[in-house]
N, C-alpha and C. Protein backbone atom coordinates (compact mmCIF):
# COMPACT_ATOMS: atom_id res chain seq x y z
N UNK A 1 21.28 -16.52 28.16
CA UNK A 1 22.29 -16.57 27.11
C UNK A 1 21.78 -17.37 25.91
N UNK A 2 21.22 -18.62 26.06
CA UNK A 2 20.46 -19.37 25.30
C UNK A 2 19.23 -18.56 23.79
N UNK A 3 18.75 -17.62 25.03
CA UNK A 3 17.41 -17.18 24.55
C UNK A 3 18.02 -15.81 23.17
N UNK A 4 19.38 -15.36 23.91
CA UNK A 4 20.05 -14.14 22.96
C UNK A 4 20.78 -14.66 21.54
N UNK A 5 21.76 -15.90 21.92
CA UNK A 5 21.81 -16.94 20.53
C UNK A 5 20.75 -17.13 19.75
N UNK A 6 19.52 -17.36 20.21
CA UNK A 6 18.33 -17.72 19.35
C UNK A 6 17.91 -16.86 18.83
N UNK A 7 18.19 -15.53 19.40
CA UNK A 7 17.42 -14.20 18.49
C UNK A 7 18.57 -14.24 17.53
N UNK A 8 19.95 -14.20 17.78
CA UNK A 8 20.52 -13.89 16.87
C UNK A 8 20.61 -14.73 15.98
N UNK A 9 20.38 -15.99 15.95
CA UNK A 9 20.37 -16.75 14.85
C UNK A 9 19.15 -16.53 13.81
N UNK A 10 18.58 -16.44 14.49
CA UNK A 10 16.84 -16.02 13.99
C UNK A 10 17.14 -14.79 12.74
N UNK A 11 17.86 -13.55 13.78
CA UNK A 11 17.98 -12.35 12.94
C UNK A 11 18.89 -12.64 11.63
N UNK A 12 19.97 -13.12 11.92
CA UNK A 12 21.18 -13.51 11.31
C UNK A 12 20.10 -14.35 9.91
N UNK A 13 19.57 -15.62 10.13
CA UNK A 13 18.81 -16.51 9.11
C UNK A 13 17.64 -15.36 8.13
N UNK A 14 17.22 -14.60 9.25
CA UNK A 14 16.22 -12.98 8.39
C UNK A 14 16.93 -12.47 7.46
N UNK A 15 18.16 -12.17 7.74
CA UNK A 15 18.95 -11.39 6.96
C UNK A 15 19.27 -12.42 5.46
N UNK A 16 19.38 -13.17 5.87
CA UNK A 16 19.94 -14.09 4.55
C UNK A 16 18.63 -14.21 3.41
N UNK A 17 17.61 -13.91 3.88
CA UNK A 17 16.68 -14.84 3.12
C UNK A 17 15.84 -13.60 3.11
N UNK A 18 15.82 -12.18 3.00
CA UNK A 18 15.60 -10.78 3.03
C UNK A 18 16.40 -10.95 1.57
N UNK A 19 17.73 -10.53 1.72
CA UNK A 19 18.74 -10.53 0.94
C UNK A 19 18.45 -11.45 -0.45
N UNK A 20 18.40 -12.52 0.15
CA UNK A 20 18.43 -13.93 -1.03
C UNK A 20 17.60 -13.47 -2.17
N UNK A 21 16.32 -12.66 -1.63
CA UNK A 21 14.99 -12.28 -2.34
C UNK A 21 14.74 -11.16 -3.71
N UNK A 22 15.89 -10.23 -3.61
CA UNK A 22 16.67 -9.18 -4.72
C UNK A 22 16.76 -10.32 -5.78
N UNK A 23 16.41 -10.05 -7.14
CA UNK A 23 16.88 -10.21 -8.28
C UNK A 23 18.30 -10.34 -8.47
N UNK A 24 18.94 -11.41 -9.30
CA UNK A 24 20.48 -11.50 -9.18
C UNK A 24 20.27 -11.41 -11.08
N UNK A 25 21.06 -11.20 -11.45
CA UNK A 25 21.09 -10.99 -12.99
C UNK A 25 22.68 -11.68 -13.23
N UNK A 26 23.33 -12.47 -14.68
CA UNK A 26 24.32 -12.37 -15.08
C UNK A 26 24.67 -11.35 -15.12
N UNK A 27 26.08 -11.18 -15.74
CA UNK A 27 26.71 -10.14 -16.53
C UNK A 27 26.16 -9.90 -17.91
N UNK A 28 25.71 -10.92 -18.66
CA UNK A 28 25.15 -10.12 -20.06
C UNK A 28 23.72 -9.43 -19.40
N UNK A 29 23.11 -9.92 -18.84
CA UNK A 29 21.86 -9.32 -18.47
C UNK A 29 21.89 -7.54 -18.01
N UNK A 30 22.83 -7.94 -16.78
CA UNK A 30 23.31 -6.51 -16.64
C UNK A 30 23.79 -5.74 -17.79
N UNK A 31 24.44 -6.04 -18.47
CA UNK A 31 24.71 -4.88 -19.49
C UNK A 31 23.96 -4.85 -20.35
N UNK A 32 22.89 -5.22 -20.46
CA UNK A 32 22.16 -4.75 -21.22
C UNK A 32 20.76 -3.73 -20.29
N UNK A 33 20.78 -4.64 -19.22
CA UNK A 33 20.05 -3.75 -18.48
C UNK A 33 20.09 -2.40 -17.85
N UNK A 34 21.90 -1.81 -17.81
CA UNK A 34 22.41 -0.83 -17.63
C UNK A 34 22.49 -0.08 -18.79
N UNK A 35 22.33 -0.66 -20.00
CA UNK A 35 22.81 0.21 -21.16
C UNK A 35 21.57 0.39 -21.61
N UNK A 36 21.88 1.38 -23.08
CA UNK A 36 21.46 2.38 -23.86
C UNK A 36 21.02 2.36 -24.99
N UNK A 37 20.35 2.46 -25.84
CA UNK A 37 20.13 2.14 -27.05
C UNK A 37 20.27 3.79 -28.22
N UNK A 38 20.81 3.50 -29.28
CA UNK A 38 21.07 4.79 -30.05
C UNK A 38 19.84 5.98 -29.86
N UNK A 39 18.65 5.62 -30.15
CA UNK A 39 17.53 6.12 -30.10
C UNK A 39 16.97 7.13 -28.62
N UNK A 40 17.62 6.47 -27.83
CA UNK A 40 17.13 7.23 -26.21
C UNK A 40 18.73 6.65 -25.21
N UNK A 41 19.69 7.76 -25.93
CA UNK A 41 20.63 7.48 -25.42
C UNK A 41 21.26 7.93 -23.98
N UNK A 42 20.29 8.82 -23.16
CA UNK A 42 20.33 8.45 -21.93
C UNK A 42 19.07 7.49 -20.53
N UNK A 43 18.76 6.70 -21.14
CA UNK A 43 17.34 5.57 -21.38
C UNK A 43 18.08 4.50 -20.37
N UNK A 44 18.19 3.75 -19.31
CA UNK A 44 18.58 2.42 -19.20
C UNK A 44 17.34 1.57 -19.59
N UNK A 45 17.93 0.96 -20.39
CA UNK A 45 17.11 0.22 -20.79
C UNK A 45 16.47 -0.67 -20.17
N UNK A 46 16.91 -1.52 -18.63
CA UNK A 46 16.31 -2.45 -17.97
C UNK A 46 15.17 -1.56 -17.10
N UNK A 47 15.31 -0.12 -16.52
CA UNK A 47 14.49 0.43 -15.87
C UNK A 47 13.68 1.06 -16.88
N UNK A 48 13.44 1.42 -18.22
CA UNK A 48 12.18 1.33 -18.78
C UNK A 48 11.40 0.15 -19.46
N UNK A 49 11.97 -1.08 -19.40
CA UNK A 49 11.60 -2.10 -19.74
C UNK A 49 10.50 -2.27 -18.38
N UNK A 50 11.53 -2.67 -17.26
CA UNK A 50 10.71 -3.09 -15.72
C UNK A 50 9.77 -2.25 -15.83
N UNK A 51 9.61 -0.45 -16.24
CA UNK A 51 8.56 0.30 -16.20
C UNK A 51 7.31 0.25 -17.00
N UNK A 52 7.67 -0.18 -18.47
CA UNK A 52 6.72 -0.40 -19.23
C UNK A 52 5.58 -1.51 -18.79
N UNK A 53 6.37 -2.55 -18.79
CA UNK A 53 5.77 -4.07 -18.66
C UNK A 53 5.31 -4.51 -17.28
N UNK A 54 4.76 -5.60 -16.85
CA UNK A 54 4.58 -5.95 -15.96
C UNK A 54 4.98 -7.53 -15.98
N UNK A 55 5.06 -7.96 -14.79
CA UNK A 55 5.77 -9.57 -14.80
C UNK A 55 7.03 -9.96 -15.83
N UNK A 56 8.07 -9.15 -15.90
CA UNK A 56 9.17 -8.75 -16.78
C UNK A 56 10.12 -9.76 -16.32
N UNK A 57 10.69 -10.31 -17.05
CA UNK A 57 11.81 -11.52 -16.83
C UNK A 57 12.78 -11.61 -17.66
N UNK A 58 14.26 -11.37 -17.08
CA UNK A 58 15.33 -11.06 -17.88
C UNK A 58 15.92 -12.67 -17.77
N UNK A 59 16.61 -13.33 -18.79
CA UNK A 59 17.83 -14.39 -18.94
C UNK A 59 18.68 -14.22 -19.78
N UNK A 60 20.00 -14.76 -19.86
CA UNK A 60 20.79 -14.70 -21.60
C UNK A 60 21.10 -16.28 -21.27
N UNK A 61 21.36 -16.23 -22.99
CA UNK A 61 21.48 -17.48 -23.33
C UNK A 61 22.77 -17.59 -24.52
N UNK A 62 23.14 -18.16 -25.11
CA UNK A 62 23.59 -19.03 -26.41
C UNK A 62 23.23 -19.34 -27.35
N UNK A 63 23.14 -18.27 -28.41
CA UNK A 63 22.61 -19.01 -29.70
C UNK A 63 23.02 -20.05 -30.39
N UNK A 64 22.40 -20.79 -30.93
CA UNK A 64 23.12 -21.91 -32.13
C UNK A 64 24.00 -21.42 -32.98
N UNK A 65 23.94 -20.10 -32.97
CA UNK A 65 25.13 -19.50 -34.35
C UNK A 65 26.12 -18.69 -32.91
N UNK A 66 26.27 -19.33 -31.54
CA UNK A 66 27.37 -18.85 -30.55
C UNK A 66 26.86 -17.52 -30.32
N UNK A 67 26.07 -16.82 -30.64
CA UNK A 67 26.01 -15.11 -30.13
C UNK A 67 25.45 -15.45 -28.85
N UNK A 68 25.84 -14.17 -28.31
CA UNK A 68 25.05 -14.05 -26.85
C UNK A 68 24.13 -13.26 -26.51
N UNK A 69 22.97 -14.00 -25.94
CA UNK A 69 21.58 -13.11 -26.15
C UNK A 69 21.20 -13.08 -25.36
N UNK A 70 20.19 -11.72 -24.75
CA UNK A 70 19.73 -11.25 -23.73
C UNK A 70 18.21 -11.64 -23.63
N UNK A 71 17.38 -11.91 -23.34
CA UNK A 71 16.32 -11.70 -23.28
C UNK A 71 15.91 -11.37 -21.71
N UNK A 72 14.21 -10.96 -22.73
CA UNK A 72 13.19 -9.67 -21.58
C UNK A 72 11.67 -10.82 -22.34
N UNK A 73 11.19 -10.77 -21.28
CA UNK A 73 9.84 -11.11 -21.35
C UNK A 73 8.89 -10.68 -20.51
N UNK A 74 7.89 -10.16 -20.77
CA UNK A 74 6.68 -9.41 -20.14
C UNK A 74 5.56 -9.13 -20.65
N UNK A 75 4.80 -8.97 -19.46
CA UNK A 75 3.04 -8.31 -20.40
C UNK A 75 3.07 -6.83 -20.64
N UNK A 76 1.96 -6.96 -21.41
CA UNK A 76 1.85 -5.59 -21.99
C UNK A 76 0.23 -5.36 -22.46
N UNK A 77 0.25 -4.66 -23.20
CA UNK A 77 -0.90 -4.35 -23.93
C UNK A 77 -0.50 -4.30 -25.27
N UNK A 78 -1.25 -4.97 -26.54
CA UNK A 78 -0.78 -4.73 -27.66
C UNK A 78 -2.22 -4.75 -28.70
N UNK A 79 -2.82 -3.61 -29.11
CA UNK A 79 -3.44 -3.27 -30.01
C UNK A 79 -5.13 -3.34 -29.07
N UNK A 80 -4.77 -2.84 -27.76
CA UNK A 80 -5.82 -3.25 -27.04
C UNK A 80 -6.21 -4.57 -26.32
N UNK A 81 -5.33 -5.31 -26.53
CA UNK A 81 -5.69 -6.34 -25.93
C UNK A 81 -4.40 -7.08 -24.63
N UNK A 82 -4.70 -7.72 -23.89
CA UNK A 82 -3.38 -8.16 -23.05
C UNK A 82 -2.53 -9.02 -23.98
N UNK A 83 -1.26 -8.80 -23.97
CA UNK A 83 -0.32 -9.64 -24.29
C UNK A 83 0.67 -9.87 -23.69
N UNK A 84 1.69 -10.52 -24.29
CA UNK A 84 2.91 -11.51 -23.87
C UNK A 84 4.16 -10.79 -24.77
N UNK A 85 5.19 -9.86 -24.46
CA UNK A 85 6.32 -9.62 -25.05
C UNK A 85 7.72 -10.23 -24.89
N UNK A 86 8.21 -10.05 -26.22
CA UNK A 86 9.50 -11.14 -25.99
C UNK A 86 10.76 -9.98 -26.63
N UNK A 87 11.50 -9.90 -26.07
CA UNK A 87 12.73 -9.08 -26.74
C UNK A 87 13.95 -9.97 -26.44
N UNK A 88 14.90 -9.83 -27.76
CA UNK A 88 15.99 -10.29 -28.29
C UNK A 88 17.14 -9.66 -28.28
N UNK A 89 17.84 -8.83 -27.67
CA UNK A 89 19.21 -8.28 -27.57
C UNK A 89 20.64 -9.26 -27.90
N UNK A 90 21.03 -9.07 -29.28
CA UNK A 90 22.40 -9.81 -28.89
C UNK A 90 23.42 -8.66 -28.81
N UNK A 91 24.63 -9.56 -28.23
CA UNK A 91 25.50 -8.69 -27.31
C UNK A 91 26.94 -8.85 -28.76
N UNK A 92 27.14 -7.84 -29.20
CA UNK A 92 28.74 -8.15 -30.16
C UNK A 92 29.27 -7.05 -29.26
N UNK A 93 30.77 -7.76 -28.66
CA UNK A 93 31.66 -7.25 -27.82
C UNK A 93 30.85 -5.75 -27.10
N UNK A 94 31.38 -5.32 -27.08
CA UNK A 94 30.61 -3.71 -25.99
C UNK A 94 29.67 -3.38 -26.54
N UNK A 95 28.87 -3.97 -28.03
CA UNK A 95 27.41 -3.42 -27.91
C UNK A 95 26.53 -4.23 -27.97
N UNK A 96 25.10 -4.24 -28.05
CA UNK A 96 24.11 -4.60 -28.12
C UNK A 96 23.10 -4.03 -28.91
N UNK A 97 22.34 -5.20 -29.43
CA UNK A 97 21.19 -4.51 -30.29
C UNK A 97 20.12 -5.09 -30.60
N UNK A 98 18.81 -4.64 -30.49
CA UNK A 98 17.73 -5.38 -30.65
C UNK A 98 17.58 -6.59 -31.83
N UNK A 99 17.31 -7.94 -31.66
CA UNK A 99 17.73 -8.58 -32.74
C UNK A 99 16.29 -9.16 -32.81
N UNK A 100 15.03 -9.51 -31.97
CA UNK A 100 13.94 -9.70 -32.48
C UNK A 100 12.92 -9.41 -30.87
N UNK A 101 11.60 -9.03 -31.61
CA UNK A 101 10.47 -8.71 -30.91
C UNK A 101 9.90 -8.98 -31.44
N UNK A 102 8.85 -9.83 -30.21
CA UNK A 102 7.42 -10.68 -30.53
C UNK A 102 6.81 -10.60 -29.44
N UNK A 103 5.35 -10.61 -30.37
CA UNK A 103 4.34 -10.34 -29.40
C UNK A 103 2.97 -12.10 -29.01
N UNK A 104 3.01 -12.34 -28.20
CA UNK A 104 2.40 -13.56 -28.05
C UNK A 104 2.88 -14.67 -28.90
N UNK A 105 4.48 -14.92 -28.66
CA UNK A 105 4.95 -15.99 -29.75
C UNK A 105 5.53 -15.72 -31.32
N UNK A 106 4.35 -14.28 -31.76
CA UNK A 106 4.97 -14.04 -32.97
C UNK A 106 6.03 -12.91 -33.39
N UNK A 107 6.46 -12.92 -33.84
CA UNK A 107 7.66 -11.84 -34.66
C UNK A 107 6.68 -10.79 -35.12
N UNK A 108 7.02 -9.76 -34.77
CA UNK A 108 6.96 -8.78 -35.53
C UNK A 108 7.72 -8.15 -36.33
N UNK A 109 7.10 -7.20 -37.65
CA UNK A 109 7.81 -6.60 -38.68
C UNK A 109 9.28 -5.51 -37.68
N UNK A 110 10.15 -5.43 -38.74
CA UNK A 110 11.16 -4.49 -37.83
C UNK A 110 10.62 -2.73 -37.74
N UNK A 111 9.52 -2.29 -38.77
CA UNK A 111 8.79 -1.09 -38.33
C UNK A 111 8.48 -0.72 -37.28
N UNK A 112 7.86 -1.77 -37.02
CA UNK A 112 6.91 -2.47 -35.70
C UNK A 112 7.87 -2.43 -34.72
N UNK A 113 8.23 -3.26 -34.45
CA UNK A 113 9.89 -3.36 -33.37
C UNK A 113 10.47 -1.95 -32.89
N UNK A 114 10.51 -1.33 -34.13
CA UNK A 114 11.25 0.28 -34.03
C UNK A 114 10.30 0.94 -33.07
N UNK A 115 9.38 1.09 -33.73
CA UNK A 115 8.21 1.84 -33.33
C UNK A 115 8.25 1.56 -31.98
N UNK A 116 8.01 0.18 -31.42
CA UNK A 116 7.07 -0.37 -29.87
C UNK A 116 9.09 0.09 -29.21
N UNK A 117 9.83 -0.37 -29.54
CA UNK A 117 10.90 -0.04 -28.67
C UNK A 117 11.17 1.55 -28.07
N UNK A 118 11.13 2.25 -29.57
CA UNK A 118 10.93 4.24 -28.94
C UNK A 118 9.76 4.42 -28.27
N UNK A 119 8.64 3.72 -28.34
CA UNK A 119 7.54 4.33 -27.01
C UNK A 119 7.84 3.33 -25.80
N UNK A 120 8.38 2.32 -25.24
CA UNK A 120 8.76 1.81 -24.47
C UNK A 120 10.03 2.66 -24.02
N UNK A 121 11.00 3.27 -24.26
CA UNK A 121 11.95 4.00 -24.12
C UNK A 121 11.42 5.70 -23.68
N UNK A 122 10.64 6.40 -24.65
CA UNK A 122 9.90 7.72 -24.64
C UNK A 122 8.91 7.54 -23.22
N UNK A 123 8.06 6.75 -22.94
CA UNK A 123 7.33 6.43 -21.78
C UNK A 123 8.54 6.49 -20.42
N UNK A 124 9.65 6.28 -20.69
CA UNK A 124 10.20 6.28 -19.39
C UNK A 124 10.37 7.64 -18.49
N UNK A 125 9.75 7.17 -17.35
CA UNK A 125 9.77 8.38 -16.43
C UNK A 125 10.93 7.84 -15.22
N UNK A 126 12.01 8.93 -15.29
CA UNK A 126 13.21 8.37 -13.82
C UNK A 126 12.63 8.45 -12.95
């Protein structure tokens, strides 16, 4: 009886820490990660992000001017070389919209931004 408690505790403690191991996201994160952008409007945006990039890391935060912002960070490739991407989503009531992209720290032009967001979006394969 001893020895059947111990499996089940065992299994029972597996299960928790299996589980624990899934990605948990806020609510702003999720909606942005579920949603869409005008450009590739049936696109989720968190599953071509995770697809593009590699080592991809979602948080939101609080701006100093109160908006609420999503961010994505990940590697990439940029002009041939390895880099570091940063995306900016703020959230106004039910939408969202890209508010800055940078590549290794810096800002890029909003051409630029346009551009790298539709082939990050166009690259997505379901």
């Amino acid at each position: 009886m001893k020895k059947v408690f111990s499996t089940l505790i065992l299994l029972t403690l597996a299960t928790f820490l299996i589980a624990g191991c899934g990605e948990k996201y806020d609510k702003d994160v999720m909606f942005v990660r579920e949603g869409t952008l005008y450009m590739a409007p049936t696109v989720p945006v968190g599953k071509a992000f995770d697809q593009f990039f590699t080592n991809g890391t979602w948080r939101s935060f609080t701006s100093t001017d109160n908006e609420k912002i999503v961010e994505f960070k990940g590697d990439c490739t940029w002009n041939d070389e390895p880099a570091r991407a940063t995306v900016q989503f703020v959230i106004n009531g039910n939408e969202f919209q890209v508010e800055y992209f940078g590549i290794n720290g810096s800002g890029i032009d909003d051409f630029s931004a346009i551009r790298s967001i539709e082939k990050i979006l166009d690259e997505y394969k379901p």
